[in-house]
PDB file of N, CA and C in Angstrom:
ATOM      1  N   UNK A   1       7.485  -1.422 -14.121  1.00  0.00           N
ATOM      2  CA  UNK A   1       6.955  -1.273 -12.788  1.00  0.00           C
ATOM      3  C   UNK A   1       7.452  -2.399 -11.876  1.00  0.00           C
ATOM      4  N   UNK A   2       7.648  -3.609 -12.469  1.00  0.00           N
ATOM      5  CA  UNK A   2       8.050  -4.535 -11.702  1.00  0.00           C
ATOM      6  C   UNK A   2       9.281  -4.197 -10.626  1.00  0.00           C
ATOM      7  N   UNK A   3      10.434  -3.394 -11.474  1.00  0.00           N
ATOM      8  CA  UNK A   3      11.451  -3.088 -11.229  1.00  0.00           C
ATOM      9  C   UNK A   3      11.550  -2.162  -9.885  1.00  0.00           C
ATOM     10  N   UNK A   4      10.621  -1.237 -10.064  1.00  0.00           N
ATOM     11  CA  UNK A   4      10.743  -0.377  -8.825  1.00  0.00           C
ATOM     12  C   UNK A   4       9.552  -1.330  -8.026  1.00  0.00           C
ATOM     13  N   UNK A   5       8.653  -2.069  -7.854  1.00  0.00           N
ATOM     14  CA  UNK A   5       7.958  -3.094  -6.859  1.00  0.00           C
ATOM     15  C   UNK A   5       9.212  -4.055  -5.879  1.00  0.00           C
ATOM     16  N   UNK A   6      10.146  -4.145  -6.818  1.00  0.00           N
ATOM     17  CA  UNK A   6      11.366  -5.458  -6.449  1.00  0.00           C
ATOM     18  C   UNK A   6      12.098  -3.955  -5.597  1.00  0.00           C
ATOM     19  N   UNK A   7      12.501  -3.677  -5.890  1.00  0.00           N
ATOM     20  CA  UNK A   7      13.690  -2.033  -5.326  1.00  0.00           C
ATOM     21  C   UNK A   7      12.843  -1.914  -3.897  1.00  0.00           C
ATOM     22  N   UNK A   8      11.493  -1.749  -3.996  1.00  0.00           N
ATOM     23  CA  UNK A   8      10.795  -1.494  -2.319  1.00  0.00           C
ATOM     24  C   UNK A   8      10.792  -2.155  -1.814  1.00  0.00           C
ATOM     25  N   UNK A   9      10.871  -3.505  -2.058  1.00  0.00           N
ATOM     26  CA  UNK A   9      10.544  -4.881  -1.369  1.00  0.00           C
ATOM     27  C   UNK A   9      12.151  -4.907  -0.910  1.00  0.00           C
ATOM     28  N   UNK A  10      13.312  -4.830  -1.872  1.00  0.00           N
ATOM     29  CA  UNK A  10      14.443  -4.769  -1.061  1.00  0.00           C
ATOM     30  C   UNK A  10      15.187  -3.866   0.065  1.00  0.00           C
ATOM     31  N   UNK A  11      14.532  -2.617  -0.130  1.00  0.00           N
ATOM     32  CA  UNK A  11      14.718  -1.519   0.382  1.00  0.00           C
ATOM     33  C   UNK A  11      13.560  -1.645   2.133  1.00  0.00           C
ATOM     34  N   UNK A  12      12.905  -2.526   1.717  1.00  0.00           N
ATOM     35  CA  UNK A  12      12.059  -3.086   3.064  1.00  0.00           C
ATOM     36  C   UNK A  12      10.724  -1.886   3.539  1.00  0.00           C
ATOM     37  N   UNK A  13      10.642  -1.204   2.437  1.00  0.00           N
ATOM     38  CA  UNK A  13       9.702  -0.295   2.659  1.00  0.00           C
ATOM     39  C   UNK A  13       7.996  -0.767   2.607  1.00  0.00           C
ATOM     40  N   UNK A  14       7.674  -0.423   3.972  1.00  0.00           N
ATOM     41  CA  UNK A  14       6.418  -1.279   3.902  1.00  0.00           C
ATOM     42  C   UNK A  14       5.414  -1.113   3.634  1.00  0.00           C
ATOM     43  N   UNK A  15       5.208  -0.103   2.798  1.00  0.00           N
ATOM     44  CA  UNK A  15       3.714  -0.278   2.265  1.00  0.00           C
ATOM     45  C   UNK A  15       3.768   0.025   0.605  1.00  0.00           C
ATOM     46  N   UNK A  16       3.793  -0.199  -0.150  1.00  0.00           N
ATOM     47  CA  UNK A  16       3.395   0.198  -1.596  1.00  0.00           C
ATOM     48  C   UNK A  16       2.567   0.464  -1.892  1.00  0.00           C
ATOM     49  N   UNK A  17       2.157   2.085  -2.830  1.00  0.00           N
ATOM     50  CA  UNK A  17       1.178   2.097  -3.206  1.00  0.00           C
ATOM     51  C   UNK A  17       1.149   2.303  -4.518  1.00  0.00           C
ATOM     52  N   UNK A  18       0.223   1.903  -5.383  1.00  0.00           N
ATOM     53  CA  UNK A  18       0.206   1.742  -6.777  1.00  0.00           C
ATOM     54  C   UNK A  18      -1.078   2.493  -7.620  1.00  0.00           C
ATOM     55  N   UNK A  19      -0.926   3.136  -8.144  1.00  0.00           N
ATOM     56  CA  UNK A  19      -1.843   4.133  -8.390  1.00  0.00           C
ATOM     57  C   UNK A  19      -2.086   4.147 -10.014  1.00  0.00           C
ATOM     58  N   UNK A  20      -2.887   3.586 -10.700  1.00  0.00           N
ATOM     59  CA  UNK A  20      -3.219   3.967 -12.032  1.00  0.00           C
ATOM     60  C   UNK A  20      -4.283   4.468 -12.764  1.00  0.00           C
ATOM     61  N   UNK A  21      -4.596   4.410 -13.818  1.00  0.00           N
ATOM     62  CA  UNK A  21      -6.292   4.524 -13.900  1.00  0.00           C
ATOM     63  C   UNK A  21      -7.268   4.358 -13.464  1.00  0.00           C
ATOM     64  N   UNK A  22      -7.177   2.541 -13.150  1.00  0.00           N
ATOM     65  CA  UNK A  22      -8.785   2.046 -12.696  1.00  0.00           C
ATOM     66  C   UNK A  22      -8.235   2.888 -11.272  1.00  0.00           C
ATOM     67  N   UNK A  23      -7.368   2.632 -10.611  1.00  0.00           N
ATOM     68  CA  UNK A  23      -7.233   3.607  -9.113  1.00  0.00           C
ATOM     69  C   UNK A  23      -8.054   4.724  -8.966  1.00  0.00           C
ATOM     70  N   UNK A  24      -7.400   5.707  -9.991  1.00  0.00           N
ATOM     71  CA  UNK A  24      -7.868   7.194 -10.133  1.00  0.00           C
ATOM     72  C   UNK A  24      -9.459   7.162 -10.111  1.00  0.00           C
ATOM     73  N   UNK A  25      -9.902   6.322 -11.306  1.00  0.00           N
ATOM     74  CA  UNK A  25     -11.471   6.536 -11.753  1.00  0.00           C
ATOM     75  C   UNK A  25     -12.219   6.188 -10.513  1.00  0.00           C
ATOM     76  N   UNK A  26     -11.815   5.333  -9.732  1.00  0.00           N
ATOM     77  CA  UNK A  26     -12.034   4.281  -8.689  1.00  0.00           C
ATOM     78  C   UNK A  26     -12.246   5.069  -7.237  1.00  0.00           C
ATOM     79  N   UNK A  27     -11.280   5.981  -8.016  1.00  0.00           N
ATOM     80  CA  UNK A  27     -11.045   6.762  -5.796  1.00  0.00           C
ATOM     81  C   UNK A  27     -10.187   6.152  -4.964  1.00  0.00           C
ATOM     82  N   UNK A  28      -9.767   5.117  -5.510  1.00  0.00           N
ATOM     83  CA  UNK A  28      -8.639   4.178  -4.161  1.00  0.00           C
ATOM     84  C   UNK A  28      -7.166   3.890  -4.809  1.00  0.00           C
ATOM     85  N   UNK A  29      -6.624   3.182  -3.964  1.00  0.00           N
ATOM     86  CA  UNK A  29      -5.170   2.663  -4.259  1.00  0.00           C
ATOM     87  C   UNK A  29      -5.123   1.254  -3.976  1.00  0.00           C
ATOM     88  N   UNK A  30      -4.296   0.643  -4.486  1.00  0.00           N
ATOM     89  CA  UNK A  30      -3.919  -0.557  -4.736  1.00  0.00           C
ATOM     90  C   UNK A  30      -2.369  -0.684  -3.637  1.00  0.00           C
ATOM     91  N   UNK A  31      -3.419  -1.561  -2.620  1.00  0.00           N
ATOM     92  CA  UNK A  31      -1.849  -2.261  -1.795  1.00  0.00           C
ATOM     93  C   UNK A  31      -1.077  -2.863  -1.630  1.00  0.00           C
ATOM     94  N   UNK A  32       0.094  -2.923  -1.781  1.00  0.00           N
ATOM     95  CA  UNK A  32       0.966  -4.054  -1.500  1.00  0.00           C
ATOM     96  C   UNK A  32       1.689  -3.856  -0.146  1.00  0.00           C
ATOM     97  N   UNK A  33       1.495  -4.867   0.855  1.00  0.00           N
ATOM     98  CA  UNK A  33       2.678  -4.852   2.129  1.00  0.00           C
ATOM     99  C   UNK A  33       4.637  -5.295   1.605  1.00  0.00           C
ATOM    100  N   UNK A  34       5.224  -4.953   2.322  1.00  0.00           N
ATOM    101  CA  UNK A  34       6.432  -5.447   2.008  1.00  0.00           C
ATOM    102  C   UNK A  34       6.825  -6.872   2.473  1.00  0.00           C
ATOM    103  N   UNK A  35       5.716  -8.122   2.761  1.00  0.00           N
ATOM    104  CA  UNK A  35       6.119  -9.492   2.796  1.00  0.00           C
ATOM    105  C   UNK A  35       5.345  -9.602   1.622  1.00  0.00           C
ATOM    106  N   UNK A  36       4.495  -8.756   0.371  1.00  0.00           N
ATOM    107  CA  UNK A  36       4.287  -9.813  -0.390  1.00  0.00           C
ATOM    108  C   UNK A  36       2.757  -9.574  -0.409  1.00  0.00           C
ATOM    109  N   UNK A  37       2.208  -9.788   0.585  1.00  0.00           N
ATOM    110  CA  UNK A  37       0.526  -9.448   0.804  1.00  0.00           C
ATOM    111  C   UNK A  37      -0.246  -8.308  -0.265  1.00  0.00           C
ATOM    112  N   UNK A  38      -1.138  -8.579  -0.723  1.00  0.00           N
ATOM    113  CA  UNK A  38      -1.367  -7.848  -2.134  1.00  0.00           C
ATOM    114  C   UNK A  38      -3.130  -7.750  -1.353  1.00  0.00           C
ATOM    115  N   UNK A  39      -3.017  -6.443  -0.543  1.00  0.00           N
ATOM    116  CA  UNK A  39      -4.321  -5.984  -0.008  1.00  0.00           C
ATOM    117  C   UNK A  39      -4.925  -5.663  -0.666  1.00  0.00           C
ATOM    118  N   UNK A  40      -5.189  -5.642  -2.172  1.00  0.00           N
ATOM    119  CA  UNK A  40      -5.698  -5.066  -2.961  1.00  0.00           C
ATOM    120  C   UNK A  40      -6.376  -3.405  -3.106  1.00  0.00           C
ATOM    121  N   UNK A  41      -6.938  -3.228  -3.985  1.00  0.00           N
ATOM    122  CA  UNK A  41      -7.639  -1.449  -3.955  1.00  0.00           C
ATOM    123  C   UNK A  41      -8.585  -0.930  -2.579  1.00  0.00           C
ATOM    124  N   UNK A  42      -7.982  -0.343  -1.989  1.00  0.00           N
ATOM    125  CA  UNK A  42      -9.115   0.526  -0.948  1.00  0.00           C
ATOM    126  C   UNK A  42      -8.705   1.876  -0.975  1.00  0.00           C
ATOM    127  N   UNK A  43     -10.025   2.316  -0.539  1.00  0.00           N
ATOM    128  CA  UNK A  43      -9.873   3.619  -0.411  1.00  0.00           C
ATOM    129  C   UNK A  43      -9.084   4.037   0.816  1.00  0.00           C
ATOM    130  N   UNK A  44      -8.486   5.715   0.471  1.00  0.00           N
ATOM    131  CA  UNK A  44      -7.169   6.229   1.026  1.00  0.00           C
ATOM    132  C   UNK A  44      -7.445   6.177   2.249  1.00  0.00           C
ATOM    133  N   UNK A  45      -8.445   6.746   2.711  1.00  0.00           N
ATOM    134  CA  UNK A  45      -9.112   6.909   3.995  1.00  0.00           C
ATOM    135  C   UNK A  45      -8.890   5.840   5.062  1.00  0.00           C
ATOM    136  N   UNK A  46      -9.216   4.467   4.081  1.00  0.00           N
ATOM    137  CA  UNK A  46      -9.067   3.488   5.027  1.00  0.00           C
ATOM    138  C   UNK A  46      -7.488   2.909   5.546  1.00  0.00           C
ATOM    139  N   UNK A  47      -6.791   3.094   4.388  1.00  0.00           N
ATOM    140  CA  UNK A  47      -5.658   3.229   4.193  1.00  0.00           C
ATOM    141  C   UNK A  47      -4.717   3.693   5.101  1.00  0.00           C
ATOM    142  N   UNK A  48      -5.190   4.805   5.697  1.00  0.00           N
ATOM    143  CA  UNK A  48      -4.678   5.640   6.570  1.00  0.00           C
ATOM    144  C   UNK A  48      -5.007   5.488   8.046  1.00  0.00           C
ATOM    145  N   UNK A  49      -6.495   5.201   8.137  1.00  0.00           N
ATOM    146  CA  UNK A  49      -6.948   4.216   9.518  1.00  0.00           C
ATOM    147  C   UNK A  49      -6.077   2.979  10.009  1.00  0.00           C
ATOM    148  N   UNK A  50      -6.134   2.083   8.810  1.00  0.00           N
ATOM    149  CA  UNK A  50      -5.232   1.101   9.036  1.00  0.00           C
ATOM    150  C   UNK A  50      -3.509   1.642   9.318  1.00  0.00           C
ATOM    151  N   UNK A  51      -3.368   2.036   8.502  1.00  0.00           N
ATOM    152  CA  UNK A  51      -1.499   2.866   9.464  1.00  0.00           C
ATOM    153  C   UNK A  51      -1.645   3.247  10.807  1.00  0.00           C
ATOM    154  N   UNK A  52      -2.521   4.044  10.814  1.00  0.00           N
ATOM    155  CA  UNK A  52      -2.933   4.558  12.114  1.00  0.00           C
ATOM    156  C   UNK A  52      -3.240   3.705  13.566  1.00  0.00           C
ATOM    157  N   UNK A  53      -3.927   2.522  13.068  1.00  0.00           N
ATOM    158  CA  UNK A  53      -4.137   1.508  13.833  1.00  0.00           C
ATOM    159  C   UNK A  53      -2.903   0.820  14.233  1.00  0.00           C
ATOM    160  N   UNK A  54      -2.124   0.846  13.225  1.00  0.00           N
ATOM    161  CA  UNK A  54      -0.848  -0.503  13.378  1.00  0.00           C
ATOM    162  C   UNK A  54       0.197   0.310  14.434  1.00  0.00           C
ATOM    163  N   UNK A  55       0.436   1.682  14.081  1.00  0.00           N
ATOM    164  CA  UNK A  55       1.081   2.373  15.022  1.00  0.00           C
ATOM    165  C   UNK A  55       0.508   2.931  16.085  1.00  0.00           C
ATOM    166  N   UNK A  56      -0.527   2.730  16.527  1.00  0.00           N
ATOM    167  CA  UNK A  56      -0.702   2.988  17.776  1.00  0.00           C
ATOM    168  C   UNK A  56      -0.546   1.984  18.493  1.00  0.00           C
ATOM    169  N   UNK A  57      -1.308   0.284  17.757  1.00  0.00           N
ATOM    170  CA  UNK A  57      -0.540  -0.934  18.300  1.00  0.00           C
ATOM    171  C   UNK A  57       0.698  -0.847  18.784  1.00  0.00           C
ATOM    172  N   UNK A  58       1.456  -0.595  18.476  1.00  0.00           N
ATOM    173  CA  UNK A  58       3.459  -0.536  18.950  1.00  0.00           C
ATOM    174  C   UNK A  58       3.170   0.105  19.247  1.00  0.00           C
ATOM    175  N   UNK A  59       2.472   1.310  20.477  1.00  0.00           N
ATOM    176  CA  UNK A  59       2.971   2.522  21.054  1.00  0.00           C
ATOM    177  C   UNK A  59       2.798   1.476  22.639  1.00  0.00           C
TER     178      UNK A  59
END
């Protein structure tokens, strides 16, 4: 997993999401930004607010 974490980070793709068990059982995802920032597990919902927020910022 490391391998494809390093590949997004070079590829400059900015959001990672990481999805495993405790995720699944959990209901959420696990974030990583592409500087590194490790937002940890939230749910999708919020997930998507927050995108939502950042791009309407830049509009």
């Amino acid at each position: 997993m490391q391998a494809k974490i390093r590949d997004a980070q070079l590829q400059k793709v900015p959001y990672m999401l990481i999805v495993g068990d405790r995720e699944v059982q959990a209901g959420t995802v696990a974030v990583r930004l592409r500087t590194g920032e490790d937002l940890g597990p939230m749910p999708l919902e919020a997930l998507v607010r927050r995108i939502l927020s950042e791009v309407a910022e830049r509009r």
